[in-house]
N, C-alpha and C. Protein backbone atom coordinates (compact mmCIF):
# COMPACT_ATOMS: atom_id res chain seq x y z
N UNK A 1 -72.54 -67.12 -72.70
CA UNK A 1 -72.33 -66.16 -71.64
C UNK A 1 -73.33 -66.36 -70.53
N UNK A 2 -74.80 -67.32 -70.55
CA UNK A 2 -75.41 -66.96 -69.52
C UNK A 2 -75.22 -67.79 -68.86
N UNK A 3 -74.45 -69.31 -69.18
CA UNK A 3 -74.10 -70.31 -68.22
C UNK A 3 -73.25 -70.02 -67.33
N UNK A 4 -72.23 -68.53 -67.50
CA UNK A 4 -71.34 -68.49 -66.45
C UNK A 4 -71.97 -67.19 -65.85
N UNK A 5 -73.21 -66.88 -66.14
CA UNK A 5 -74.22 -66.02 -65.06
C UNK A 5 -75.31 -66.35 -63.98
N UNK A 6 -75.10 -66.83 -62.79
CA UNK A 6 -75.73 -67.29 -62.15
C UNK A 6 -76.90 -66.49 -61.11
N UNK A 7 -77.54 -66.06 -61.48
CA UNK A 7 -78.61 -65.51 -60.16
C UNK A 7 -79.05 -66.05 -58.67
N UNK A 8 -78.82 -65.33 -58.08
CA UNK A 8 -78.16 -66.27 -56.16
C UNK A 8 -79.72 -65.20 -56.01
N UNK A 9 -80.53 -66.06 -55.24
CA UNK A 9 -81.67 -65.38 -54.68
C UNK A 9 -81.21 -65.44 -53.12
N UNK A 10 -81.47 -63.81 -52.37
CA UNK A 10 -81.14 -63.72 -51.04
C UNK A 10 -82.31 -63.76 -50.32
N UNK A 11 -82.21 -63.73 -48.93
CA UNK A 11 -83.54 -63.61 -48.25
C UNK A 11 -84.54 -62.69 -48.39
N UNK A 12 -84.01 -61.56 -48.62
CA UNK A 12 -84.96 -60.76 -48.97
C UNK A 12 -85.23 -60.65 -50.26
N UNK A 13 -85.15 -61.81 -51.22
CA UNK A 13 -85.91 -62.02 -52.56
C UNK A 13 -85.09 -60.72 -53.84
N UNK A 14 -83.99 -60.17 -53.56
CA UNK A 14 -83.42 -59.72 -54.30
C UNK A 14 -82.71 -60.23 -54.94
N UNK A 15 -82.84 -60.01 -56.55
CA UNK A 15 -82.00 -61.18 -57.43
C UNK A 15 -80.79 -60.08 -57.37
N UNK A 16 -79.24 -60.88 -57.39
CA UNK A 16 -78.06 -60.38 -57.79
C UNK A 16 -77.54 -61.51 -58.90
N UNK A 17 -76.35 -61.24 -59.51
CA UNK A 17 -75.62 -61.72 -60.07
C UNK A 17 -74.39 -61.69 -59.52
N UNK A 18 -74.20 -62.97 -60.13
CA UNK A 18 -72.52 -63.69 -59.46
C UNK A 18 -71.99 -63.82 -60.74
N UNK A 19 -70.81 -63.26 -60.86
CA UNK A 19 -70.02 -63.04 -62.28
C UNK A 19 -68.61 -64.06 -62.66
N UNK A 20 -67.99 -64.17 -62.91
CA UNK A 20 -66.88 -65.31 -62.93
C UNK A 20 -66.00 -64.86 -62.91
N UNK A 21 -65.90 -63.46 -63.41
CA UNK A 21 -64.78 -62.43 -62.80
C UNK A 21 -64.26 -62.83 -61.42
N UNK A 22 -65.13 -62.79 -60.59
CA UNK A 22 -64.91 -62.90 -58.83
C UNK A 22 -64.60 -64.35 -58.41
N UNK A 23 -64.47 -65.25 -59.45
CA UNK A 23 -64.04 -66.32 -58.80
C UNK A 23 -62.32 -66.61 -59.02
N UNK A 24 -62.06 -65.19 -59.44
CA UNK A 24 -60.32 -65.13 -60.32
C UNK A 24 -59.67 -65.10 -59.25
N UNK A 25 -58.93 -66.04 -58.43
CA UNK A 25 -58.30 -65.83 -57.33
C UNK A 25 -56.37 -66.63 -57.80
N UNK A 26 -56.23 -66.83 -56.55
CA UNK A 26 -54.74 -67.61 -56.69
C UNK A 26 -54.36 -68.22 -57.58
N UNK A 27 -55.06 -69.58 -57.82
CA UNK A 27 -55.07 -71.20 -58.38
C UNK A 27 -55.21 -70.78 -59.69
N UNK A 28 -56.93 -69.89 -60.03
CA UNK A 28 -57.58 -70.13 -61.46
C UNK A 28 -56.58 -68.99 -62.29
N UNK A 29 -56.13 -67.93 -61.61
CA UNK A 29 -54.70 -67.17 -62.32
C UNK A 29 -53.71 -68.36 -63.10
N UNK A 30 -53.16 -69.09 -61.93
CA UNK A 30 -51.96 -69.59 -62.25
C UNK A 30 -52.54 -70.69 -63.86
N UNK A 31 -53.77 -70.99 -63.53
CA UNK A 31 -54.13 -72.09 -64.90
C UNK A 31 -54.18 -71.33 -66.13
N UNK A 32 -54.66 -70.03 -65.96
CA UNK A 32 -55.06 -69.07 -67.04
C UNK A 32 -53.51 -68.63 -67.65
N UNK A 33 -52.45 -68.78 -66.81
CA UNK A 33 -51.32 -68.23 -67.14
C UNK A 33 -50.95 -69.28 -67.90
N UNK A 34 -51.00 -70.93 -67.34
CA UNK A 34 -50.07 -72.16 -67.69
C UNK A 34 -50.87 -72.25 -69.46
N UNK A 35 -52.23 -72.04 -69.42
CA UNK A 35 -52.84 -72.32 -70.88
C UNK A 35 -51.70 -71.28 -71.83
N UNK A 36 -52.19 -69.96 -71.27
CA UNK A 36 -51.61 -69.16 -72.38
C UNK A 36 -50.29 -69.60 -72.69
N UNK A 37 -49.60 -69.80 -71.80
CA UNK A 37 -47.95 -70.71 -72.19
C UNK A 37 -48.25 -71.64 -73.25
N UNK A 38 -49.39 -72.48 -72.73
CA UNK A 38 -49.44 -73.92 -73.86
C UNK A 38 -49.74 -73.00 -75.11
N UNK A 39 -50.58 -72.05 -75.39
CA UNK A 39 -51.07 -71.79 -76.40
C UNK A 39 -50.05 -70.83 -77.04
N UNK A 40 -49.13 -70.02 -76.80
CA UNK A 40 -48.54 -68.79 -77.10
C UNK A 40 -46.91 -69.43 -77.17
N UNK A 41 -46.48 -70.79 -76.59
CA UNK A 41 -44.99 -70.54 -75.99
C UNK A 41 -44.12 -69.76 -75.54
N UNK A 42 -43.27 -70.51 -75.47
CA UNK A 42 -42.48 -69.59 -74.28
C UNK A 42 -41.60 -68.43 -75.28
N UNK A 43 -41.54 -68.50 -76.77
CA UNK A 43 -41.05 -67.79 -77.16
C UNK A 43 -41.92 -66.44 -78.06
N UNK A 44 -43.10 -66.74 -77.75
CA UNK A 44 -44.12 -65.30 -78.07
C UNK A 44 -44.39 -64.90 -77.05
N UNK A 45 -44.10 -65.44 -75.83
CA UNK A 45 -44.80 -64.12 -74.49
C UNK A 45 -44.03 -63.13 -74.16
N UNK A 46 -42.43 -62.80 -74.69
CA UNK A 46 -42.28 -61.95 -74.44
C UNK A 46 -42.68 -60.69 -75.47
N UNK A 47 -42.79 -60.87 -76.75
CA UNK A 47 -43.77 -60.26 -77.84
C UNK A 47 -45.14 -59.98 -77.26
N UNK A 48 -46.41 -60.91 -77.18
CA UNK A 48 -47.67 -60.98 -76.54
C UNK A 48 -47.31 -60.04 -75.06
N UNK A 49 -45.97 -59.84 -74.43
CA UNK A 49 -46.07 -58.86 -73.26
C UNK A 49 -45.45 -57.31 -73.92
N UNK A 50 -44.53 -57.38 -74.57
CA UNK A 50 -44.55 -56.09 -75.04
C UNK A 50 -46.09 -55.43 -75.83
N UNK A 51 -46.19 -56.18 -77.01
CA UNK A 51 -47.71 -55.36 -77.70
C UNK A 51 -48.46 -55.29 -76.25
N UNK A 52 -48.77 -55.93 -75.06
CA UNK A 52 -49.55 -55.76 -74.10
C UNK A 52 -48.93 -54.33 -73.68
N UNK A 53 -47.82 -54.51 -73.24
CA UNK A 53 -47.02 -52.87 -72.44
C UNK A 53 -47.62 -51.90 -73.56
N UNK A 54 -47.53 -51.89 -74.77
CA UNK A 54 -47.95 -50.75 -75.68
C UNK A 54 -49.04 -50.42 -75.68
N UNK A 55 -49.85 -51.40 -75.77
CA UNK A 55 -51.83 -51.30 -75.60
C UNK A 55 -51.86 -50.32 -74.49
N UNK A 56 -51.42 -50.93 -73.59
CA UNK A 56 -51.68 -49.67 -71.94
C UNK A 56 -51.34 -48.63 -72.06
N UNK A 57 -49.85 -48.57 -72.83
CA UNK A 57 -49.09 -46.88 -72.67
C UNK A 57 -50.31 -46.81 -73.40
N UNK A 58 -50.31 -46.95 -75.49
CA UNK A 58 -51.78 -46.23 -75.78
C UNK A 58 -52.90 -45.62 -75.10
N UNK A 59 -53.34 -46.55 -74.36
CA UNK A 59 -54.78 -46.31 -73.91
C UNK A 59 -54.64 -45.44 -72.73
N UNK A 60 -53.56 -45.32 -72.15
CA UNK A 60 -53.03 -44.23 -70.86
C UNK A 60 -52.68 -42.90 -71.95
N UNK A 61 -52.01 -42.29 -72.87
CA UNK A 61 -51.85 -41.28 -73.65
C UNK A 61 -53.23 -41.66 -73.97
N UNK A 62 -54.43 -42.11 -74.64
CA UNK A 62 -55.27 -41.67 -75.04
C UNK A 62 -56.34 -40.72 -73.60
N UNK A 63 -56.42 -42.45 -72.59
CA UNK A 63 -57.17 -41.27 -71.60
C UNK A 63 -56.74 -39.89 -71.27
N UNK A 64 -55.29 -39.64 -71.30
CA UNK A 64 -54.43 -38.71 -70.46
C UNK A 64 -55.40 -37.25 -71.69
N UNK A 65 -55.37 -37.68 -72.88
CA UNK A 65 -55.22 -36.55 -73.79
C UNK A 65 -57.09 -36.08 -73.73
N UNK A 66 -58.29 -37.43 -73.35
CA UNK A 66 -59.69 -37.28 -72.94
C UNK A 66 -59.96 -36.35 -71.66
N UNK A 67 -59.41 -36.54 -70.80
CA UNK A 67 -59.28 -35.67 -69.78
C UNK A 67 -58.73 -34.52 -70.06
N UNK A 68 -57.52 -34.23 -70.49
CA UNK A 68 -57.75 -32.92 -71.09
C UNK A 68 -58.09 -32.47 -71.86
N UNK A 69 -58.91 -32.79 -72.53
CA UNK A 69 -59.78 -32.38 -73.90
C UNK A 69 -61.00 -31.83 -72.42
N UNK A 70 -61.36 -32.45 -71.86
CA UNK A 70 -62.56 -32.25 -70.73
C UNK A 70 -61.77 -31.10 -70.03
N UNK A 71 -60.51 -30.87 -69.78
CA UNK A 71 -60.33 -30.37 -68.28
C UNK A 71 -60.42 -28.96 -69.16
N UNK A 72 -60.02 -28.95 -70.38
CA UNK A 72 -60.29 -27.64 -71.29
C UNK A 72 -61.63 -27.48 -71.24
N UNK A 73 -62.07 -27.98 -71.88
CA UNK A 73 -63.84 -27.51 -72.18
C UNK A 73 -64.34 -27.00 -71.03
N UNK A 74 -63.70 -27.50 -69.71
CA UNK A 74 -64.43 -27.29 -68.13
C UNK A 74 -64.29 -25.93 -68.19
N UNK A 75 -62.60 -25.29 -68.73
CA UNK A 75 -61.86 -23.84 -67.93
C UNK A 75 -62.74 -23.15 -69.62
N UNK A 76 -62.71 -23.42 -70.41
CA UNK A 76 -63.88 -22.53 -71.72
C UNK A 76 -65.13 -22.09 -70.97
N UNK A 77 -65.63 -23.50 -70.39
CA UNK A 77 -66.86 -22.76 -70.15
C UNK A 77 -67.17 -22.07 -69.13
N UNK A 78 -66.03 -22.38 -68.04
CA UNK A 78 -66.07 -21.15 -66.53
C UNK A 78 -65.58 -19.89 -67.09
N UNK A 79 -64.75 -19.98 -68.35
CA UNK A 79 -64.30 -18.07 -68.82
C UNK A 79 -65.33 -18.09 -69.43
N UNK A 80 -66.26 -18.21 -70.34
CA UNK A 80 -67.20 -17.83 -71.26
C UNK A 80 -68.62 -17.39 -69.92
N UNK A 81 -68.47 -18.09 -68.83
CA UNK A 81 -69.59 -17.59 -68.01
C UNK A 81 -68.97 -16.87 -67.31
N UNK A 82 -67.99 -16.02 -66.94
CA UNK A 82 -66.73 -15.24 -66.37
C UNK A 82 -67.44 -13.73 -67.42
N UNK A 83 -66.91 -13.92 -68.52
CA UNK A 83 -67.34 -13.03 -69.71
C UNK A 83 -69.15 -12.67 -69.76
N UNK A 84 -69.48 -13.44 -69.44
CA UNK A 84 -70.66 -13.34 -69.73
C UNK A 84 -71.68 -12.53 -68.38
N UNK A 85 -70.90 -12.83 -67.09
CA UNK A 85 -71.19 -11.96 -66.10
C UNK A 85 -70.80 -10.53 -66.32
N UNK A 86 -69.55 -10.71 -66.29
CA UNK A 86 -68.64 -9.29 -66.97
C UNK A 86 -69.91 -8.46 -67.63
N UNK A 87 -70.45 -8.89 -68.79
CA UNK A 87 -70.82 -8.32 -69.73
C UNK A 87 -72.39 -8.00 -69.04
N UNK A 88 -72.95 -8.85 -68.20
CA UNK A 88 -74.22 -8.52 -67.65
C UNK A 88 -74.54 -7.34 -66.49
N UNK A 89 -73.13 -7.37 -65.88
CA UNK A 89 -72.94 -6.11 -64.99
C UNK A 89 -72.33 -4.78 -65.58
N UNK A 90 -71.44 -5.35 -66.83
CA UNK A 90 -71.60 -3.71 -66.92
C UNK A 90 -73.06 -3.13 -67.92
N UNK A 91 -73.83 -4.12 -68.44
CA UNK A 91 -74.88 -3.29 -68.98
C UNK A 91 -76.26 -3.39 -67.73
N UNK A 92 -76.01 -3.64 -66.49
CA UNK A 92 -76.62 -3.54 -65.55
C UNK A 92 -76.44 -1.61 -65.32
N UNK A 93 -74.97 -1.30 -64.96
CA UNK A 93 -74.56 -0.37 -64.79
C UNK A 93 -74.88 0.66 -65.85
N UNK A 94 -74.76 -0.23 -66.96
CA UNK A 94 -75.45 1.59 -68.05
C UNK A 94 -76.67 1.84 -67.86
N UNK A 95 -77.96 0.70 -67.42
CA UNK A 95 -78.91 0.99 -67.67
C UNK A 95 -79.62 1.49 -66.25
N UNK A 96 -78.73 1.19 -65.35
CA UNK A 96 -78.81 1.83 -63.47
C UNK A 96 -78.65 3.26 -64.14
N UNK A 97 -77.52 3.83 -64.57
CA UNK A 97 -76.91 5.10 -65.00
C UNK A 97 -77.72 5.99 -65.81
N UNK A 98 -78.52 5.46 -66.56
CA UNK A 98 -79.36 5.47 -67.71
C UNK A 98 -80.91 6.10 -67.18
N UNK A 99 -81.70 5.16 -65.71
CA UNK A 99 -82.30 5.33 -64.96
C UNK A 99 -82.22 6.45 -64.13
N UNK A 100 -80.73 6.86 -63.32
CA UNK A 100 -80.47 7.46 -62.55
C UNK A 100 -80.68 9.17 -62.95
N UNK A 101 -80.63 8.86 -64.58
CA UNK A 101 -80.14 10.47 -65.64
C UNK A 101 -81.44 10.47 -65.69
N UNK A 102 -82.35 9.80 -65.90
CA UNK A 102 -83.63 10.05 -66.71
C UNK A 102 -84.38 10.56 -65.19
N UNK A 103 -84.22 9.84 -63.98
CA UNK A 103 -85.12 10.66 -63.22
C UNK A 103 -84.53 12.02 -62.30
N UNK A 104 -83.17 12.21 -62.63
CA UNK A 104 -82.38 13.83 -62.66
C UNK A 104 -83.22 14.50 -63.24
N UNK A 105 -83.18 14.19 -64.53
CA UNK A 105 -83.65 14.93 -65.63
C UNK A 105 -85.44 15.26 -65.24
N UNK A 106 -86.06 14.52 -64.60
CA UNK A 106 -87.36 14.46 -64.48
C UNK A 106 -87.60 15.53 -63.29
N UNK A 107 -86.75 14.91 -62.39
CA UNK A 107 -87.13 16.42 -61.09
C UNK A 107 -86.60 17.55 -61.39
N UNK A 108 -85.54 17.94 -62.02
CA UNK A 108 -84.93 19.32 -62.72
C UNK A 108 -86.41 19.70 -63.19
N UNK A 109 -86.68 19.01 -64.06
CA UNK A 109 -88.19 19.39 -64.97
C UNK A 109 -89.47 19.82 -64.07
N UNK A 110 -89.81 18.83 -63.23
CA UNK A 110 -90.84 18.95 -61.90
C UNK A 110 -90.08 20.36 -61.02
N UNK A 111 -88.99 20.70 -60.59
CA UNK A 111 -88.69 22.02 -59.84
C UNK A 111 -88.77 23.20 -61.05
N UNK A 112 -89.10 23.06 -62.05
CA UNK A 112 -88.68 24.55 -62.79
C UNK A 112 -90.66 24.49 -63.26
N UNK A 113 -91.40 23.63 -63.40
CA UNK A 113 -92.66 23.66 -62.93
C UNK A 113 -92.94 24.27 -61.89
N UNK A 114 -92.67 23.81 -60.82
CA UNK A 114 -93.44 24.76 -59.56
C UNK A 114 -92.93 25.93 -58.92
């Protein structure tokens, strides 16, 4: 693998990599296609292209079903913090209410003093 990794030094001394991926153009397609013919014939590629069509549907129903496994967990945890506000304002409100009685209760007490 590292002979077809080449490090290109630029002017400003930053190493990149050049991958062999990027040299996949027109020509080196059509050779990659003519081998697999030599190697597969002409009477397994249409087999070798169906199991290919199936691999994708698979792996498309699998992502499809990862994302919503995520797009759930996303809407759980915006209701569970939904609920959880809910629940912080109304015991905001008992204990405002709670406050509000106790210092009623305190000046009633302070006017029957003086």
């Amino acid at each position: 693998m590292e002979m077809f990794i080449t490090p290109l030094i630029h002017s400003n001394r930053n190493l990149t990599m050049n991958l062999p991926l990027a040299v996949f153009d027109g020509p080196v397609i059509w050779v990659v296609l003519f081998v697999v013919l030599l190697l597969f014939g002409g009477s397994k590629l249409p087999e070798l292209a169906r199991g290919m069509g199936k691999a994708k549907r698979e792996f498309k129903k699998a992502s499809e079903e990862v994302e919503d496994e995520v797009r759930n967990a996303v809407h759980e945890d915006e209701v569970r913090k939904a609920r959880l506000k809910a629940i912080e304002e109304e015991e905001r409100a008992r204990i405002r209410s709670k406050i509000e009685e106790e210092e009623r209760a305190k000046r009633a007490q302070d006017g029957k003093q003086n």
